[in-house]
Protein backbone atom coordinates (compact mmCIF):
# COMPACT_ATOMS: atom_id res chain seq x y z
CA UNK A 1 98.36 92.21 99.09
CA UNK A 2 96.17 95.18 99.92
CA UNK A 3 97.44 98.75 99.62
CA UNK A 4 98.51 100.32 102.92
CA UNK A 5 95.13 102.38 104.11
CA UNK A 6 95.92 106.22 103.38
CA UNK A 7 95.31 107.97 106.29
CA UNK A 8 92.55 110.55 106.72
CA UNK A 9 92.68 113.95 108.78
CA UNK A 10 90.90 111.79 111.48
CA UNK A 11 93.12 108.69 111.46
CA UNK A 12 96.47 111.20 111.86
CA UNK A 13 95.26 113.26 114.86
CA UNK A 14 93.98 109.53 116.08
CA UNK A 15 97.67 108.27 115.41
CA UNK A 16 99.10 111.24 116.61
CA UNK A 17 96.93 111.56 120.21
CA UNK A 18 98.55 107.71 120.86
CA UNK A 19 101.93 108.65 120.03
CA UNK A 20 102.05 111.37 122.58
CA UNK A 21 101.26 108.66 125.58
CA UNK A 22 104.27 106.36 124.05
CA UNK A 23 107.76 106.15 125.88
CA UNK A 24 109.65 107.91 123.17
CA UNK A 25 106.53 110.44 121.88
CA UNK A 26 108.84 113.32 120.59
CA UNK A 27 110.71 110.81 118.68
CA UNK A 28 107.45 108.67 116.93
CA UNK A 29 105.79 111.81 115.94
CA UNK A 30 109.04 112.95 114.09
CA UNK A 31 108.76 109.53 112.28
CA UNK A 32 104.79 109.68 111.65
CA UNK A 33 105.20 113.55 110.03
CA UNK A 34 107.95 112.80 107.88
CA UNK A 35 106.54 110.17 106.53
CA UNK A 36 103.30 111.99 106.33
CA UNK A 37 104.74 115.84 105.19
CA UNK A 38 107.65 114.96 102.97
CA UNK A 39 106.92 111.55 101.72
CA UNK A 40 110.11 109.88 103.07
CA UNK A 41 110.15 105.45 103.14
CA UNK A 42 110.73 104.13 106.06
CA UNK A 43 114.14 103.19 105.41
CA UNK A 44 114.99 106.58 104.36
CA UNK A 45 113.34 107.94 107.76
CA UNK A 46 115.80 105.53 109.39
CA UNK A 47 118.91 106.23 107.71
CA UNK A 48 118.65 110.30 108.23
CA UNK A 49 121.16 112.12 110.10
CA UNK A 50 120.86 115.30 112.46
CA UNK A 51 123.48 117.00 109.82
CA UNK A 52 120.84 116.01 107.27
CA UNK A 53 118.18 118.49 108.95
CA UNK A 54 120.22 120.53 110.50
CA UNK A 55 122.67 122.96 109.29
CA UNK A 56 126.10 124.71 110.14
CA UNK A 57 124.55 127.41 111.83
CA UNK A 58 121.97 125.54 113.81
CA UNK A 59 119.08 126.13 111.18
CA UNK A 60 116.52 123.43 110.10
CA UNK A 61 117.11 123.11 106.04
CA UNK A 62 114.34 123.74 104.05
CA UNK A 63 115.06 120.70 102.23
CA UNK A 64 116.61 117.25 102.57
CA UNK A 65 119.20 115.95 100.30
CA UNK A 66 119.16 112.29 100.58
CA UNK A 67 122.09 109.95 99.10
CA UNK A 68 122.18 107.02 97.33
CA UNK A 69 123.19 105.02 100.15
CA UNK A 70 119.97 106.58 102.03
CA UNK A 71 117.47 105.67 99.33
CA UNK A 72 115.79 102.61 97.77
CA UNK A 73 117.31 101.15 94.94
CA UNK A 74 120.17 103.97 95.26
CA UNK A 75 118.17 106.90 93.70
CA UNK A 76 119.11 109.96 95.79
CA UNK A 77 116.72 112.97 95.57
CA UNK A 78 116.11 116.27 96.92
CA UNK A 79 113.27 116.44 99.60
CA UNK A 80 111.74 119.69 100.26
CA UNK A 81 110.73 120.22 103.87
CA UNK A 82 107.81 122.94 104.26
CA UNK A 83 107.35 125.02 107.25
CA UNK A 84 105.15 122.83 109.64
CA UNK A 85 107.54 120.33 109.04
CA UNK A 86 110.58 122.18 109.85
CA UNK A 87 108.71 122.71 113.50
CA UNK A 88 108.25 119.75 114.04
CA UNK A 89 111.90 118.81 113.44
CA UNK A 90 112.94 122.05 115.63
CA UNK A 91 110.64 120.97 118.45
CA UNK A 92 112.19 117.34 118.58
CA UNK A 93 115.51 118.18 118.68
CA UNK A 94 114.90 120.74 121.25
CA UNK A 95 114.83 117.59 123.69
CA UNK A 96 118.02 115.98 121.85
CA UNK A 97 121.11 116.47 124.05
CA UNK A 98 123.57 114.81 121.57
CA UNK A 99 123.43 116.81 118.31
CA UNK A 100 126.37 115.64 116.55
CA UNK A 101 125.64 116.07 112.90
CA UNK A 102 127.04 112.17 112.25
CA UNK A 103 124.08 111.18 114.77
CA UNK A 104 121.02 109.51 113.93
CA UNK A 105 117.93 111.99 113.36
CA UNK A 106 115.97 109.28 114.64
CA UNK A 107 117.87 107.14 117.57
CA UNK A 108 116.59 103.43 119.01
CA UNK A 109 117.15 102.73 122.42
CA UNK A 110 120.78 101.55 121.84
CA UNK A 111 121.00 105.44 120.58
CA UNK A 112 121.81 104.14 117.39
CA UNK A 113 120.04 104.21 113.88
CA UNK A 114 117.04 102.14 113.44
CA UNK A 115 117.21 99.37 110.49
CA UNK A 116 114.57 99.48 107.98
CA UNK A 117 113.08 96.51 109.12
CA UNK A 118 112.60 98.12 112.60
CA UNK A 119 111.64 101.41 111.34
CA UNK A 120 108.56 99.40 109.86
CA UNK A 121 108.07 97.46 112.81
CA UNK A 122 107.93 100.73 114.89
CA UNK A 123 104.78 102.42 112.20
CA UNK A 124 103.01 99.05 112.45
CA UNK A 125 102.54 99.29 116.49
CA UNK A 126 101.70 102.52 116.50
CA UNK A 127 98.94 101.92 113.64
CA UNK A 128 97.84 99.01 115.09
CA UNK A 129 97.28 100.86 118.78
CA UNK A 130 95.56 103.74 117.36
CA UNK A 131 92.94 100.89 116.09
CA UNK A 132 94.03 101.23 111.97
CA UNK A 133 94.90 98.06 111.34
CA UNK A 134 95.04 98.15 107.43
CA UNK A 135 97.47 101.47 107.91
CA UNK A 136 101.21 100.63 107.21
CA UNK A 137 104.87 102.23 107.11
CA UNK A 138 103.71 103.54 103.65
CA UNK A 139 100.28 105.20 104.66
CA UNK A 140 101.83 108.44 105.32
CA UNK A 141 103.62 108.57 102.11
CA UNK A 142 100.61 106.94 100.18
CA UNK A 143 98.42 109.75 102.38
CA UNK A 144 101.23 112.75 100.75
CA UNK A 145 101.15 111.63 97.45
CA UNK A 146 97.60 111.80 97.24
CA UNK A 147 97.31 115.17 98.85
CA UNK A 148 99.28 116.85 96.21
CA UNK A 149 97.65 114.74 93.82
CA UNK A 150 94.04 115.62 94.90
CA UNK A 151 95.43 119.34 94.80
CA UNK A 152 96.21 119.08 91.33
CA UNK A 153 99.70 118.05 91.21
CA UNK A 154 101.01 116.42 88.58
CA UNK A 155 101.73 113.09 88.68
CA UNK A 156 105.09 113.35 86.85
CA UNK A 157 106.29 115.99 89.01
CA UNK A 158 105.12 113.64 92.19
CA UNK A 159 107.34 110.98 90.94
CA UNK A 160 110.35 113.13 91.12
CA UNK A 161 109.74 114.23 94.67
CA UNK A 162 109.09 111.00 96.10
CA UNK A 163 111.79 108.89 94.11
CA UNK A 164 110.27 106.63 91.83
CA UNK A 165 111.42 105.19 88.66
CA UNK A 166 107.69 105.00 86.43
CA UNK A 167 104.69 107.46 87.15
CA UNK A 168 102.81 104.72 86.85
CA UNK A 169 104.00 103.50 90.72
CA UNK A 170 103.24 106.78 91.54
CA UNK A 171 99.17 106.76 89.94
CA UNK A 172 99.26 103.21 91.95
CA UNK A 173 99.66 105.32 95.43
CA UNK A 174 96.80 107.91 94.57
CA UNK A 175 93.55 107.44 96.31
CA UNK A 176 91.20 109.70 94.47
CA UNK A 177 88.70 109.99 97.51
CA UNK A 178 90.82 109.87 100.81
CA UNK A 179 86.91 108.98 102.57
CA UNK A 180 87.04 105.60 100.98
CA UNK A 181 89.39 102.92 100.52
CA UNK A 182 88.92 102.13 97.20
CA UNK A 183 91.87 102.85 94.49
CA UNK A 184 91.03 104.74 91.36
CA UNK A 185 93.19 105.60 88.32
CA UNK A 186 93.54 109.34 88.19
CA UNK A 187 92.82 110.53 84.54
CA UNK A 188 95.56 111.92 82.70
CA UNK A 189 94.65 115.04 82.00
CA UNK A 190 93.94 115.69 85.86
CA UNK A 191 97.03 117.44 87.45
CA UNK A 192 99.02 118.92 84.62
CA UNK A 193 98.98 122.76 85.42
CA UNK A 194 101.89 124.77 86.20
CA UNK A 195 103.42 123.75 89.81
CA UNK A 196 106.18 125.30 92.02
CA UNK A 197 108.78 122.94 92.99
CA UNK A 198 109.00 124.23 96.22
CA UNK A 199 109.20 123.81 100.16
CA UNK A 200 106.27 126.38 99.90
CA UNK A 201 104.42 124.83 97.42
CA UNK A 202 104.88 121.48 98.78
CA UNK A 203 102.26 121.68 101.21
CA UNK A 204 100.89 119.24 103.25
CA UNK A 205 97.53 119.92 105.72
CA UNK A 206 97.08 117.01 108.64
């Protein structure tokens, strides 16, 4: 099966102009940036709460601590949420009336927390009506990991902030040239200077 597409500067303000004529638009382009800015799965997207984001004293977090229970194959990690994220998670739940820590970050119309399965099903309509039809739940996190990557990252430190268990999953998400679709190993000794871990280093430009 081919790679999910990762997306350019072009495709996400193409994604993003459809998701603001959708029913729920606050709530899909939560879902589209933190998949593109931090990372996240989409079962991880789904399983967030607002206490996860949002803290005592009415703050967004800087970072994310996900659980194992939130994670694939139970591997919790820290997620580090930079500052055009954090707007974009104060702007959404400006329009949230029910802010009970315990309550889904990202409610379905049953106002409850989307499944994993539907979490993809939701990133795969709104793909395929912005016209990218090889773009997938995992394009935004495919599209982050090769950001930092093509900003000279290194890959071992971009396998702890995205969760996985071998850095060589991680060089298998890394699109050397973002223009083209084609999927290039990154050499080795590309990416290995010094690197804050970071919300401000952990930058992400749409």
């Amino acid at each position: 099966m081919a790679q999910a597409r990762v997306l350019s500067d072009v495709d996400l303000k193409r994604v993003l102009a459809v998701v603001a004529l959708t029913r729920h638009a606050g709530r899909n382009r939560l879902v589209v940036m933190l998949s593109c800015l931090a990372g996240l799965r989409a079962g991880e997207v789904a399983a967030l709460k607002i206490g996860d984001v949002l803290a005592e004293d009415g703050k967004i977090m800087d970072r994310i601590y996900l659980s194992n229970e939130q994670t694939k194959g139970k591997r919790g990690r820290t997620v580090f949420v930079n500052t055009k994220l954090r707007r974009e998670v104060e702007r959404y739940l400006v329009t949230r009336t029910r802010r009970k820590r315990e309550r889904a970050l990202i409610e379905s119309q049953k106002q409850r927390h989307f499944s994993a399965t539907t979490m993809v099903m939701l990133f795969r309509r709104l793909y395929d009506a912005a016209g990218l039809r090889d773009a997938r739940s995992h394009s935004g996190r495919r599209s982050y990991i090769t950001k930092l990557a093509n900003k000279g990252v290194s890959v071992r430190l971009i396998q702890v902030l995205v969760g996985h268990r071998s850095m060589q999953t991680t060089q298998g998400y890394i699109l050397a040239d973002p223009g083209c679709h084609r999927i290039r190993k990154r050499p080795r000794s590309v990416g290995m200077r010094p690197f804050s871990c970071s919300p401000a280093a952990v930058k992400f430009r749409p």
